[in-house]
C-alpha atoms as a PDB file:
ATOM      1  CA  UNK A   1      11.510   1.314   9.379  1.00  0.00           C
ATOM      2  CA  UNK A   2       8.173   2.026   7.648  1.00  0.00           C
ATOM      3  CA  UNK A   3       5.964   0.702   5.710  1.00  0.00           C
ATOM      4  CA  UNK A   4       4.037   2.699   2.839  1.00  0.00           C
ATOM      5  CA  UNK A   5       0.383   2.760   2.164  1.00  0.00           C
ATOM      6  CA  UNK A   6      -1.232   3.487  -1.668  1.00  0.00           C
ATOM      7  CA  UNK A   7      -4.413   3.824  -3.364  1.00  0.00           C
ATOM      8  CA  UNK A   8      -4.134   3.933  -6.867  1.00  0.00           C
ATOM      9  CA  UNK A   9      -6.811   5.662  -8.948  1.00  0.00           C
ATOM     10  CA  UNK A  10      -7.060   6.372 -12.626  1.00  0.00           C
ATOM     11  CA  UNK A  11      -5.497   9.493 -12.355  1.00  0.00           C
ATOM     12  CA  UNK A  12      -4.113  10.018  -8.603  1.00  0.00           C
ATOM     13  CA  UNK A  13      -2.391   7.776  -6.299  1.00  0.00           C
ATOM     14  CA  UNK A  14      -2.928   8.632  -2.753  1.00  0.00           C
ATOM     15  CA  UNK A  15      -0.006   7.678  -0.246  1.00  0.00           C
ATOM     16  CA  UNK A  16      -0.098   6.722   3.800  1.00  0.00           C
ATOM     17  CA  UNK A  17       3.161   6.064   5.701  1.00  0.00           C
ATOM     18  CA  UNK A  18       3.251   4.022   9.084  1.00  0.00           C
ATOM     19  CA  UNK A  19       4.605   5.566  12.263  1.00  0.00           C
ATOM     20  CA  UNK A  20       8.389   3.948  13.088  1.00  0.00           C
ATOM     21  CA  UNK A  21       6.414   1.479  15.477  1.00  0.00           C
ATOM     22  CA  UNK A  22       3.896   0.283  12.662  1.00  0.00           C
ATOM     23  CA  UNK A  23       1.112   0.975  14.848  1.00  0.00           C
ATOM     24  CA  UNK A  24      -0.988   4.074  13.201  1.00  0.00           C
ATOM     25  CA  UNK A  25      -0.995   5.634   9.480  1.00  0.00           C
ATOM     26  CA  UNK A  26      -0.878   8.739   8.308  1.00  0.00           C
ATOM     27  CA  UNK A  27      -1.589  10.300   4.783  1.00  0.00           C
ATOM     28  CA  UNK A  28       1.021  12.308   3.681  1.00  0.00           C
ATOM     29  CA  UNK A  29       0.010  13.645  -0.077  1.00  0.00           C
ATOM     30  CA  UNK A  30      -1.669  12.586  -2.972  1.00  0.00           C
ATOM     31  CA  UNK A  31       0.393  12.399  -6.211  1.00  0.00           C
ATOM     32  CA  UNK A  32      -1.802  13.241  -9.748  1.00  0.00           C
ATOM     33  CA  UNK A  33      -0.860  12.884 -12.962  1.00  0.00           C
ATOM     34  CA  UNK A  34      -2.600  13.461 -16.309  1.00  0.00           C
ATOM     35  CA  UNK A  35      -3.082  10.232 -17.567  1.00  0.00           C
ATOM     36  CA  UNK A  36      -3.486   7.077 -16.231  1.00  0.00           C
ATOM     37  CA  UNK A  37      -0.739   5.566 -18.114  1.00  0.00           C
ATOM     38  CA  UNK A  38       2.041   8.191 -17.596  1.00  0.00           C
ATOM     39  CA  UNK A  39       3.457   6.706 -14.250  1.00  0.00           C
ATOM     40  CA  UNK A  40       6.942   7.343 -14.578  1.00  0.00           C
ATOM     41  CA  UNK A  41       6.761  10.741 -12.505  1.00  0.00           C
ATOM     42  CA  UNK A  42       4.191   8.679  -9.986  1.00  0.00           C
ATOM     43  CA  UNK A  43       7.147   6.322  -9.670  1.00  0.00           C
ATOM     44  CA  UNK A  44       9.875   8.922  -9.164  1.00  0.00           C
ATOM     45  CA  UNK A  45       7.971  10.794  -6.426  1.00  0.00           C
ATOM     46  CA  UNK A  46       7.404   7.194  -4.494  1.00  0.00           C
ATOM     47  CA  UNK A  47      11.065   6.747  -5.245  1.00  0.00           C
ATOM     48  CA  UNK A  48      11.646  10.374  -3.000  1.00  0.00           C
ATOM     49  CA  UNK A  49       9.397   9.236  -0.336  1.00  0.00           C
ATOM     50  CA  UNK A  50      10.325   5.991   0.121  1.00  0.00           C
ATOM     51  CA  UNK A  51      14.539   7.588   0.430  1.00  0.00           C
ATOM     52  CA  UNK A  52      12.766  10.408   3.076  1.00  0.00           C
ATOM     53  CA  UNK A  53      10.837   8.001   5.207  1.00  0.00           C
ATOM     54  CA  UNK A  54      12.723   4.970   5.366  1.00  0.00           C
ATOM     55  CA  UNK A  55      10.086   2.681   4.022  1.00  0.00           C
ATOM     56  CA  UNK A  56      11.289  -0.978   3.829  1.00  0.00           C
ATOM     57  CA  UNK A  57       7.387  -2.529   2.612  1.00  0.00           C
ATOM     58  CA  UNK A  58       4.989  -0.981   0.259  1.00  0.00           C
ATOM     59  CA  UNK A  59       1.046  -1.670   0.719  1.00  0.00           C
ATOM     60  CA  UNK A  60      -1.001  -1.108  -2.448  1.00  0.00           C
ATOM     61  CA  UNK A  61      -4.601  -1.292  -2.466  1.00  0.00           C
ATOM     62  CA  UNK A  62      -6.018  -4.375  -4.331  1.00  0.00           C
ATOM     63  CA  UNK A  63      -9.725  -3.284  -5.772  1.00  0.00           C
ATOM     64  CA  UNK A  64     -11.518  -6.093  -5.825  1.00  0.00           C
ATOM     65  CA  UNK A  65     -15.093  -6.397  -7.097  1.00  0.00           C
ATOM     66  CA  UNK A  66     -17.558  -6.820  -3.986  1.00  0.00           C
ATOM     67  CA  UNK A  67     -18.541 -10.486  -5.017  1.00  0.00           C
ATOM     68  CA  UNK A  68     -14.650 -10.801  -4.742  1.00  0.00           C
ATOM     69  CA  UNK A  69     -13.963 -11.277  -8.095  1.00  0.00           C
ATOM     70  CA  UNK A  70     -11.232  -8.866  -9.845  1.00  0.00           C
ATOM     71  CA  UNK A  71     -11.769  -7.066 -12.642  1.00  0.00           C
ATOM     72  CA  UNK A  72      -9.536  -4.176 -14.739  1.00  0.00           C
ATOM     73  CA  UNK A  73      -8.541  -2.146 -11.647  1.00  0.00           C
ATOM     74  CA  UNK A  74      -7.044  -4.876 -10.424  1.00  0.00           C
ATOM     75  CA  UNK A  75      -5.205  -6.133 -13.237  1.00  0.00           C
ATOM     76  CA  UNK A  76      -3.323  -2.757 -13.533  1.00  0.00           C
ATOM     77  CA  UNK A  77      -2.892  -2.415  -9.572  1.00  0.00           C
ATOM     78  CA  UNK A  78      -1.054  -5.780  -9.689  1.00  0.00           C
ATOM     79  CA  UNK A  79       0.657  -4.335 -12.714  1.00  0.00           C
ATOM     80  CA  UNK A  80       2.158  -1.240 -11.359  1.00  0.00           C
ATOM     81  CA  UNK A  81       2.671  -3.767  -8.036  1.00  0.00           C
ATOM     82  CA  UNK A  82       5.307  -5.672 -10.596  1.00  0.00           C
ATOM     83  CA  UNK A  83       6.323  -1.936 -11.550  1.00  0.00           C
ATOM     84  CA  UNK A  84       6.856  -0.968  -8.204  1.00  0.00           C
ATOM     85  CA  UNK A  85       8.899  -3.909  -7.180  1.00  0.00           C
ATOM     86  CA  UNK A  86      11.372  -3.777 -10.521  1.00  0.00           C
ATOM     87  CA  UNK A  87      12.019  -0.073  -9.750  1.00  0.00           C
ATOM     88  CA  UNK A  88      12.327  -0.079  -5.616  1.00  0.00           C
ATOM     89  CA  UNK A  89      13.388  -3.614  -4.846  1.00  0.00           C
ATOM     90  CA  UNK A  90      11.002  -3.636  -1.825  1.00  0.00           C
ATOM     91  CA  UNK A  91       8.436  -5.872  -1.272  1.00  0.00           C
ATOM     92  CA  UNK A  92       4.993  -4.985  -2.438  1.00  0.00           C
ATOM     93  CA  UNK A  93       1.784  -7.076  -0.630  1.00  0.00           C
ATOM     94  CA  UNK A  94      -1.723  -6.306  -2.507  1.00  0.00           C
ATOM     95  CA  UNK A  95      -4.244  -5.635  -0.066  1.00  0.00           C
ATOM     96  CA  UNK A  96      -8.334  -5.997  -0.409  1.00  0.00           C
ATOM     97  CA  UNK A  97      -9.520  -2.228  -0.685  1.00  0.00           C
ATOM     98  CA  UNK A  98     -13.513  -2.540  -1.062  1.00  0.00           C
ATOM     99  CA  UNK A  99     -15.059   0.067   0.440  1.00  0.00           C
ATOM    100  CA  UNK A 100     -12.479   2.270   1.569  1.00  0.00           C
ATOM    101  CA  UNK A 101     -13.071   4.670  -0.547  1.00  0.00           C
ATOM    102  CA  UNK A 102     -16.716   4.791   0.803  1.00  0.00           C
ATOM    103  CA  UNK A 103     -15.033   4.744   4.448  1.00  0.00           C
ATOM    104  CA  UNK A 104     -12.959   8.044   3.246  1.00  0.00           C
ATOM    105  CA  UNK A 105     -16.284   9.674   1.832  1.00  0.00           C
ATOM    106  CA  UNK A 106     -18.405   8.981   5.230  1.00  0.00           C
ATOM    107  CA  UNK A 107     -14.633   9.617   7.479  1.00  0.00           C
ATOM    108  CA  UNK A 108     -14.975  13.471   5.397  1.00  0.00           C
ATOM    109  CA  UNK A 109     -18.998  13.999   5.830  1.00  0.00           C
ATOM    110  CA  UNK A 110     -18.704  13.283   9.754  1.00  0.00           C
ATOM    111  CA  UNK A 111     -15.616  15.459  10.060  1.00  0.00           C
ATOM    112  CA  UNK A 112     -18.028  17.953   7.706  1.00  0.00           C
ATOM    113  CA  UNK A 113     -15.852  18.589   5.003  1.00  0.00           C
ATOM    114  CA  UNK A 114     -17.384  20.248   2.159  1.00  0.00           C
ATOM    115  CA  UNK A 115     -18.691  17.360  -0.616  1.00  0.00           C
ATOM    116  CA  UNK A 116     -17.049  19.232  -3.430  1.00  0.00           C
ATOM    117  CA  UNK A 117     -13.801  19.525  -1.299  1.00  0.00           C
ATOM    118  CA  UNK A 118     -14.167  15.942  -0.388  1.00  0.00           C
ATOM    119  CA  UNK A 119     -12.295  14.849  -3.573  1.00  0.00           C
ATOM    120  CA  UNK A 120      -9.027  16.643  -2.676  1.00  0.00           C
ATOM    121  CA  UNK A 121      -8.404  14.065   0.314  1.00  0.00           C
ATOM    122  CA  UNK A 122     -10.392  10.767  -0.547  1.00  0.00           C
ATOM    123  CA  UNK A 123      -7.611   9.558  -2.336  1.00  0.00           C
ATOM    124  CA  UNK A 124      -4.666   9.974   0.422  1.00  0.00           C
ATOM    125  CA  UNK A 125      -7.560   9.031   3.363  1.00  0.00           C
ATOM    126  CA  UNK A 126      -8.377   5.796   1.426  1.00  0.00           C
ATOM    127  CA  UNK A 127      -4.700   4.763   1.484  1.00  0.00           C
ATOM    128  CA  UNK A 128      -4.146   5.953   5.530  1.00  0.00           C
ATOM    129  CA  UNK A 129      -7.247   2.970   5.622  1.00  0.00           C
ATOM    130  CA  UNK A 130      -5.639   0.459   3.522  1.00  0.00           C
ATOM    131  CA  UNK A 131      -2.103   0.642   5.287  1.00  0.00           C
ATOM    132  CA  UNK A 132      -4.228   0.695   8.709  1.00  0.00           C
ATOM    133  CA  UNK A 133      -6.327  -2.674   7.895  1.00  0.00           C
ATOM    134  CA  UNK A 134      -2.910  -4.116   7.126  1.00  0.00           C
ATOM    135  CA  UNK A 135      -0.531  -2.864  10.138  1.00  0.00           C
ATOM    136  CA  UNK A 136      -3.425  -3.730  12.229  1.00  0.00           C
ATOM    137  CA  UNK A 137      -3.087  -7.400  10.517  1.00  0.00           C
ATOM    138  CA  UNK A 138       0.143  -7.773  10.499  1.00  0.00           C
ATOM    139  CA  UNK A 139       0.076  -6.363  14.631  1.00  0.00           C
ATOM    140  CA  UNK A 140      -2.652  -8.936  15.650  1.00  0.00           C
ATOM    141  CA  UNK A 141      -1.915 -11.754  13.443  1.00  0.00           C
ATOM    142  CA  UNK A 142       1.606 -11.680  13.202  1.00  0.00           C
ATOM    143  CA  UNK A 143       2.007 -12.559   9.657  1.00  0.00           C
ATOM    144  CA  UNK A 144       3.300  -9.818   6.746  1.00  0.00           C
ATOM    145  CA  UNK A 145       1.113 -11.205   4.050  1.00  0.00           C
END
């Protein structure tokens, strides 16, 4: 079993699986499309990856505002959560993503990737740090939610 990680952005939805044992994540790919509301191929490829890695629980990122409020991101992310559930039948927990898109950014700079090559991996890094916060958790707390 594994459990997927995603970051959806306007135009790109970046994708983490979990090791077998649930312990680390990995990025795998980040799937782009040309406009934000065109999901169905988004949704196919997930499909693909979700039959190739054995993935029983889906993690998508929840962007919340930093006063913890939500705002339009979030009201599509829990859309395409409902989306996600209708058309895989897994379970789909939201998951508080502030900042890790600013933890992808500074992960890049310190590994000294280029800045303008920086945006060809934030996406898929950002969701390898969303399913981490939540494997680590699920590992420490013992709860799935």
């Amino acid at each position: 079993m594994r459990i997927m990680g995603l970051d959806l952005g306007s135009k790109t939805c970046g994708v983490a699986i979990s090791d077998e044992l649930l312990i680390t994540a990995q990025g795998i790919e980040i799937i782009r499309r040309k406009d934000e509301n065109k999901l169905r191929q988004t949704l196919a490829r997930l499909e693909e990856l979700i039959v190739e890695y054995d993935v029983k629980e889906i993690v998508l990122g929840l962007p919340k505002n930093m006063n913890n409020t939500e705002g339009v991101r979030a009201e599509i992310s829990r859309e395409f959560k409902e989306k996600l559930e209708r058309r895989t039948g897994l379970p789909v927990h939201m998951w508080d993503e502030r900042l890790t898109t600013v933890m992808a950014d500074r992960f890049m700079m310190e590994a000294g990737i280029r800045r303008e090559d920086r945006k060809d991996h934030v996406d898929r890094i950002a969701a390898c740090f969303i399913l981490q916060g939540y494997l680590d958790y699920r590992s420490n707390t013992g709860k799935t939610e």
